[in-house]
C-alpha atoms as a PDB file:
ATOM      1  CA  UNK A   1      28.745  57.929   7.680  1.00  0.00           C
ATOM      2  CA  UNK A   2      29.935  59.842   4.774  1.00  0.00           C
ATOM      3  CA  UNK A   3      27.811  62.884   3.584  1.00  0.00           C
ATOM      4  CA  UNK A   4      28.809  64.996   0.366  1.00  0.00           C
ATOM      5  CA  UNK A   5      27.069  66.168  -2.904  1.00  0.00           C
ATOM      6  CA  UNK A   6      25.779  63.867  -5.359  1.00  0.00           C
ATOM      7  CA  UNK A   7      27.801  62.012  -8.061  1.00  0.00           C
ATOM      8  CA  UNK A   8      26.290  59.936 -10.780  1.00  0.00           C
ATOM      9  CA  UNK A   9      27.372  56.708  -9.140  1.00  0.00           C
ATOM     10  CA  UNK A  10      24.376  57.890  -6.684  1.00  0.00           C
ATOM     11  CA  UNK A  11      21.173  58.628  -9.025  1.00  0.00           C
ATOM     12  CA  UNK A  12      19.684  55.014  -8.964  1.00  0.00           C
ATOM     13  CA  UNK A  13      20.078  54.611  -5.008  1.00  0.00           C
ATOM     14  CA  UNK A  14      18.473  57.801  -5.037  1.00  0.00           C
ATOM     15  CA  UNK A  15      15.864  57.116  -7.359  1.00  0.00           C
ATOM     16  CA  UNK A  16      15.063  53.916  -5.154  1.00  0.00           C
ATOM     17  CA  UNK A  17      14.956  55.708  -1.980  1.00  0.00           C
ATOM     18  CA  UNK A  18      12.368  58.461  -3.388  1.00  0.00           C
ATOM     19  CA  UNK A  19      10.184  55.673  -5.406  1.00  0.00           C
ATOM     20  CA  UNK A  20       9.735  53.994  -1.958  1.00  0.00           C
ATOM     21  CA  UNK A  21       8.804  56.904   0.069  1.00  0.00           C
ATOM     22  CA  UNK A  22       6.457  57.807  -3.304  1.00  0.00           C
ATOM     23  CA  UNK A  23       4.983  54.485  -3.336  1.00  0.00           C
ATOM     24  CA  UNK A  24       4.141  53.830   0.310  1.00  0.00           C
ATOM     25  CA  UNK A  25       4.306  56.661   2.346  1.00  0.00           C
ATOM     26  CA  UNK A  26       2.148  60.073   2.329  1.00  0.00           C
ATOM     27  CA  UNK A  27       5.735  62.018   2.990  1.00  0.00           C
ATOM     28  CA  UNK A  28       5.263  62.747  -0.322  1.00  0.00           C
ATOM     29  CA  UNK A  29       2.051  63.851  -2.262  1.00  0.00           C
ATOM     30  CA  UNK A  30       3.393  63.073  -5.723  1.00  0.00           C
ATOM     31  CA  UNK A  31       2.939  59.650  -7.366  1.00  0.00           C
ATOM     32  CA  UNK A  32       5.109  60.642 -10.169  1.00  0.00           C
ATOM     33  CA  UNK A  33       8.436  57.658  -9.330  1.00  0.00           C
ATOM     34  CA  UNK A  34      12.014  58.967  -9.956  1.00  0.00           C
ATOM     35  CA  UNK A  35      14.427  57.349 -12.128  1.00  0.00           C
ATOM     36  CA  UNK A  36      18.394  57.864 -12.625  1.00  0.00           C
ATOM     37  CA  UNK A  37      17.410  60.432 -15.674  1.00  0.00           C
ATOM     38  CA  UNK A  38      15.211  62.403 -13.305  1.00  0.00           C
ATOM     39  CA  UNK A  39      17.372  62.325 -10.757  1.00  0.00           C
ATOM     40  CA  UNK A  40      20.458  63.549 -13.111  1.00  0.00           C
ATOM     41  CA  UNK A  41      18.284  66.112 -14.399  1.00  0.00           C
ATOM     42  CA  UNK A  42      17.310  67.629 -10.665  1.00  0.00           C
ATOM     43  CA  UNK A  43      20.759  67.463  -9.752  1.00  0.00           C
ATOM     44  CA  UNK A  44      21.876  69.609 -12.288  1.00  0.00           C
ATOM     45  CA  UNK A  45      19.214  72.012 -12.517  1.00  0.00           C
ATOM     46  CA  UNK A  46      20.007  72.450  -8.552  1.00  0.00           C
ATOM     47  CA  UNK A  47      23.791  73.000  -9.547  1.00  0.00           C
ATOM     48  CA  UNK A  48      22.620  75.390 -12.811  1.00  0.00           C
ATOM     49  CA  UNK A  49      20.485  77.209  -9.723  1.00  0.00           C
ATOM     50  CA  UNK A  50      23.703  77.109  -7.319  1.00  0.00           C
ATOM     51  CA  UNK A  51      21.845  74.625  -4.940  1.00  0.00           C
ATOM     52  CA  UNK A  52      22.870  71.209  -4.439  1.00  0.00           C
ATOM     53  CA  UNK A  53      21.865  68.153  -3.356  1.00  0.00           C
ATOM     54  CA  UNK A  54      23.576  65.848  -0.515  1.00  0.00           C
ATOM     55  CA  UNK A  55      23.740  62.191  -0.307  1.00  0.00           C
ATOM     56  CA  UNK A  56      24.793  60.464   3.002  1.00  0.00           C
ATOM     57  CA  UNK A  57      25.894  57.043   3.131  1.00  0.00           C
ATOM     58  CA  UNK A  58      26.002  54.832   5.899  1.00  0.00           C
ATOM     59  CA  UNK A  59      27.233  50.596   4.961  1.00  0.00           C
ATOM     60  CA  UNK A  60      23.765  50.167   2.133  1.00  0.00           C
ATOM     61  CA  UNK A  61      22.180  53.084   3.927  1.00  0.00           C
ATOM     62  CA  UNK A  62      21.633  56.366   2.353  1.00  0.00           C
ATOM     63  CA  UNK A  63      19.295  59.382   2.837  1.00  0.00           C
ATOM     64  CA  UNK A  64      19.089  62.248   0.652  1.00  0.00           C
ATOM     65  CA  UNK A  65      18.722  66.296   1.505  1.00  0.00           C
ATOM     66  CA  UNK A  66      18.159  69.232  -1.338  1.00  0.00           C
ATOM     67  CA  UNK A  67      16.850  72.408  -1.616  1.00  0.00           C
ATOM     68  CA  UNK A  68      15.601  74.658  -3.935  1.00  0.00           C
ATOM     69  CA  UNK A  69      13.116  78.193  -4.527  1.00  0.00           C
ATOM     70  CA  UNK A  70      10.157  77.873  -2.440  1.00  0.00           C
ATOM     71  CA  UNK A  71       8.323  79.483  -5.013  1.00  0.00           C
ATOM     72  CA  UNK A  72       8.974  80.789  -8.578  1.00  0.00           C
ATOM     73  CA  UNK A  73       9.479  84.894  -9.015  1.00  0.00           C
ATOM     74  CA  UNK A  74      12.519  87.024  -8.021  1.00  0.00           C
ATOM     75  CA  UNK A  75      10.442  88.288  -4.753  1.00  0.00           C
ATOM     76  CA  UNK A  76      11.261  84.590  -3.559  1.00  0.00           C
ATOM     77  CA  UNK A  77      15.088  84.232  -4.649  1.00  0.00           C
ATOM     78  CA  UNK A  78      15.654  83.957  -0.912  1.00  0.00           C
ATOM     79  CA  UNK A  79      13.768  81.673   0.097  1.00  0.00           C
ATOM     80  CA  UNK A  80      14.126  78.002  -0.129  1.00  0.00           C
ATOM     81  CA  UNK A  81      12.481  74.872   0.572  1.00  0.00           C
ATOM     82  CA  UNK A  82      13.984  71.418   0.924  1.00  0.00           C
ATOM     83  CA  UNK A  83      13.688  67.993   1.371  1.00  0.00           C
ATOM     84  CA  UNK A  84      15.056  65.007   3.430  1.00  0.00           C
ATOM     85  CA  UNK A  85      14.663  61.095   3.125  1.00  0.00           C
ATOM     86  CA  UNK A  86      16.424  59.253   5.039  1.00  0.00           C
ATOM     87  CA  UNK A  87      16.787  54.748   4.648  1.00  0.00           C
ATOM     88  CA  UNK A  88      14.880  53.412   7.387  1.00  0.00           C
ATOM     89  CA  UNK A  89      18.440  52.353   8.762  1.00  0.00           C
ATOM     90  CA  UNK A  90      19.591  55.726   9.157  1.00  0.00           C
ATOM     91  CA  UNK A  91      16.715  57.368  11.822  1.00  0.00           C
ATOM     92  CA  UNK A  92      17.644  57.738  14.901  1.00  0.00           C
ATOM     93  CA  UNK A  93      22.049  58.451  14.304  1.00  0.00           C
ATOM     94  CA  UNK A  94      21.940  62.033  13.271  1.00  0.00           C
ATOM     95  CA  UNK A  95      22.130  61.567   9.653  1.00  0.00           C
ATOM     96  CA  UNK A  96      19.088  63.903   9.125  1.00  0.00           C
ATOM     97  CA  UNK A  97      20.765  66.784  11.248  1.00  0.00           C
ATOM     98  CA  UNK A  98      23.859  66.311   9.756  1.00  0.00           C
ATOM     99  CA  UNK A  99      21.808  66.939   6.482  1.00  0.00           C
ATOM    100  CA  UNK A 100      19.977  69.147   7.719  1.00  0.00           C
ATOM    101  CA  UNK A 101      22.971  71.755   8.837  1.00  0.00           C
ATOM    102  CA  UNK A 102      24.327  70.619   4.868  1.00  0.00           C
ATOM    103  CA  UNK A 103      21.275  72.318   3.756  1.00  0.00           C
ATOM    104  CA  UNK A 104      21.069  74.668   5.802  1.00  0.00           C
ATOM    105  CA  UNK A 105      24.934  75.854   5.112  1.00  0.00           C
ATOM    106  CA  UNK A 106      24.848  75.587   1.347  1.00  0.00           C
ATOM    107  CA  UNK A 107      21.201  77.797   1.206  1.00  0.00           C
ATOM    108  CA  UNK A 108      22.726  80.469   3.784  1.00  0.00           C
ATOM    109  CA  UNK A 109      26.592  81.115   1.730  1.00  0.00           C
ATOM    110  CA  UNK A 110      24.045  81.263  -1.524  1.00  0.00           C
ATOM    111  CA  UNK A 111      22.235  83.980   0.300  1.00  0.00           C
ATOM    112  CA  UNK A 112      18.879  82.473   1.131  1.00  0.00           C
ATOM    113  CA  UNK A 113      17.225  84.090   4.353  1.00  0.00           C
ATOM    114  CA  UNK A 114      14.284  81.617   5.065  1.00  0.00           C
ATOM    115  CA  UNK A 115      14.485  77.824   4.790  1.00  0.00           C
ATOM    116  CA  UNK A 116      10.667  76.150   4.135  1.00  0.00           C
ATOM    117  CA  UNK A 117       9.570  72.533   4.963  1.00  0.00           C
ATOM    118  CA  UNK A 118       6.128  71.254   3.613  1.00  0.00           C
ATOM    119  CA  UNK A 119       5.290  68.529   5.766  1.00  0.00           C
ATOM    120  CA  UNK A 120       2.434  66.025   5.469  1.00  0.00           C
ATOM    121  CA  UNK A 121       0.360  66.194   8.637  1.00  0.00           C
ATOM    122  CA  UNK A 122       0.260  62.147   9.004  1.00  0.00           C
ATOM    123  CA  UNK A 123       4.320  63.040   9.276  1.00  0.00           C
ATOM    124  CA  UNK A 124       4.413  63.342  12.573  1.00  0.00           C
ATOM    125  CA  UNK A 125       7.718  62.548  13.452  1.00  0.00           C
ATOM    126  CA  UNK A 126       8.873  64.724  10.744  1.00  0.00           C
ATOM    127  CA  UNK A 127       7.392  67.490  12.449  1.00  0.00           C
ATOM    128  CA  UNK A 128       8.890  67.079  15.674  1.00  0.00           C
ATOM    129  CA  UNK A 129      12.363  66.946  13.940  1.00  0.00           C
ATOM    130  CA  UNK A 130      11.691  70.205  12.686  1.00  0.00           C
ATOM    131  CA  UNK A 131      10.496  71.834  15.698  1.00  0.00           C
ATOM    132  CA  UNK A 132      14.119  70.355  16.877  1.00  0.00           C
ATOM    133  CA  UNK A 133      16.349  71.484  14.557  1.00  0.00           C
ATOM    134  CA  UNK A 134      14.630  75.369  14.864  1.00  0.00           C
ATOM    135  CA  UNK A 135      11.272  75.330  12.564  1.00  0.00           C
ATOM    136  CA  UNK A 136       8.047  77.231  13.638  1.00  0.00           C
ATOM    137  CA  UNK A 137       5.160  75.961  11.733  1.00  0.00           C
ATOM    138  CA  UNK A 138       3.681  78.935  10.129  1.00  0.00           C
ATOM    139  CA  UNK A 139       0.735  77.290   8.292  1.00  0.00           C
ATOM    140  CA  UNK A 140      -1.691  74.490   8.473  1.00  0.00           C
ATOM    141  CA  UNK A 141      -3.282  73.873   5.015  1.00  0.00           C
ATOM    142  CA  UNK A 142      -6.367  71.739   5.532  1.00  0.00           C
ATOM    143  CA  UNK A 143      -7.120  68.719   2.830  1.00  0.00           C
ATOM    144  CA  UNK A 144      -4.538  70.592   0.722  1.00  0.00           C
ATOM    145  CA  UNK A 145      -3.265  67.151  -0.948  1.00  0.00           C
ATOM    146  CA  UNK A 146      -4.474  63.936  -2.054  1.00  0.00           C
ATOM    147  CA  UNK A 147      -2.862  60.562  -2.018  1.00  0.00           C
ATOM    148  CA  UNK A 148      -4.050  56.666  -1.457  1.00  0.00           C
ATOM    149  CA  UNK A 149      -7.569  57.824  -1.837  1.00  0.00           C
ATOM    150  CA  UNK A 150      -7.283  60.368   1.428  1.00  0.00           C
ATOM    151  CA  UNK A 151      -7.244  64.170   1.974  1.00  0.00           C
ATOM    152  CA  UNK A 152      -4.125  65.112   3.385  1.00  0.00           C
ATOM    153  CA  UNK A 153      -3.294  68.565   5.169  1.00  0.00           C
ATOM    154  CA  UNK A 154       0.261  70.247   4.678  1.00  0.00           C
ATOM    155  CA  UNK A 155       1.941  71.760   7.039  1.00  0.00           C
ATOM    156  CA  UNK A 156       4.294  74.752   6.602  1.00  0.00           C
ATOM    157  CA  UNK A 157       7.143  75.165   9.138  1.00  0.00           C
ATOM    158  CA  UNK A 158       9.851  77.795   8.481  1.00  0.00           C
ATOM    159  CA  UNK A 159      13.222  78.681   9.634  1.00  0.00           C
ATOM    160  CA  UNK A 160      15.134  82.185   9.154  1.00  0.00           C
ATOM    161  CA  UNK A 161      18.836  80.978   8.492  1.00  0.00           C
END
C-alpha cells in the first residue's frame, strides 16, 4: 500500500471511486458525479487552502481522504471536516486509519484544532470507525438529507486534534 497526495495521473480513479459511492450508496447525499476536471479543480483549491488530499493505492485498489473548512467564516479557520472512501478491496487492512492519521497530520501542522465527520446514519460501519479512531458524535440531525427517494439523518462526530 502506497499512500501520498494526489497527482493528476490519479483524478479519473478518483472520480470513479466518488461516482460509485454517489451513485449507489447514501455515504454521500450529493448526486452531483465527479469527473477528472472536478476532481483537478478540488485538488487545487485544497492546495490554494493549504489542505490536501491523499490517495492510497493498493494493486487496482485505491481509497481517497481530504479535508477542508467545516464551515465558511474566519470563526471556523480551525476547524475542518473531511472525507474518506475507500475501494471495497481496501476495508478491513488499515488503509482508512492510515488515511485517517494523513488527515489528521496535515489538518493539525496547518493549525486546525477540531476535525468534523458528517456521517449518514444508514453508515453504520462508518460510525463505528470513527468512534475507533477517537470521534464523539456531537449531533444527530434528524431527516436532514435526502437521497433515493428517503429521508436520511446526519450524524456529526468530532475530534479535537
Amino acid at each position: 500500500m502506497t499512500l501520498r497526495p494526489a497527482t493528476d495521473a490519479d483524478h479519473a480513479a478518483l472520480a470513479d471511486l466518488w461516482n460509485h459511492f454517489i451513485r449507489h450508496t447514501t455515504v454521500t447525499f450529493s448526486p452531483e458525479e465527479k469527473t477528472a476536471e472536478t476532481v483537478a479543480q478540488l485538488v487545487a483549491q485544497r492546495r490554494a487552502a493549504g489542505r490536501e488530499l491523499f490517495v492510497l493505492r493498493d494493486g487496482n485498489e485505491i481509497g481517497l481522504s481530504t479535508y477542508d473548512q467545516f464551515r465558511s467564516g474566519i470563526g471556523y479557520a480551525h476547524a475542518m471536516e473531511h472525507t474518506i472512501l475507500l475501494s471495497p478491496g481496501l476495508r478491513g487492512k488499515g488503509a482508512g486509519r492510515a488515511m485517517m492519521t494523513a488527515v489528521e497530520e496535515h489538518a493539525r501542522a496547518g493549525g486546525a484544532h477540531t476535525l468534523f465527520a458528517a456521517v449518514s446514519g444508514e453508515n453504520e460501519a462508518g460510525i463505528a470507525f470513527h468512534a475507533r479512531m477517537g470521534f464523539d458524535i456531537t449531533a444527530r440531525y434528524p431527516e436532514a438529507g435526502r437521497k433515493f427517494g428517503r429521508w436520511l439523518d446526519l450524524v456529526l462526530m468530532m475530534k479535537l486534534l
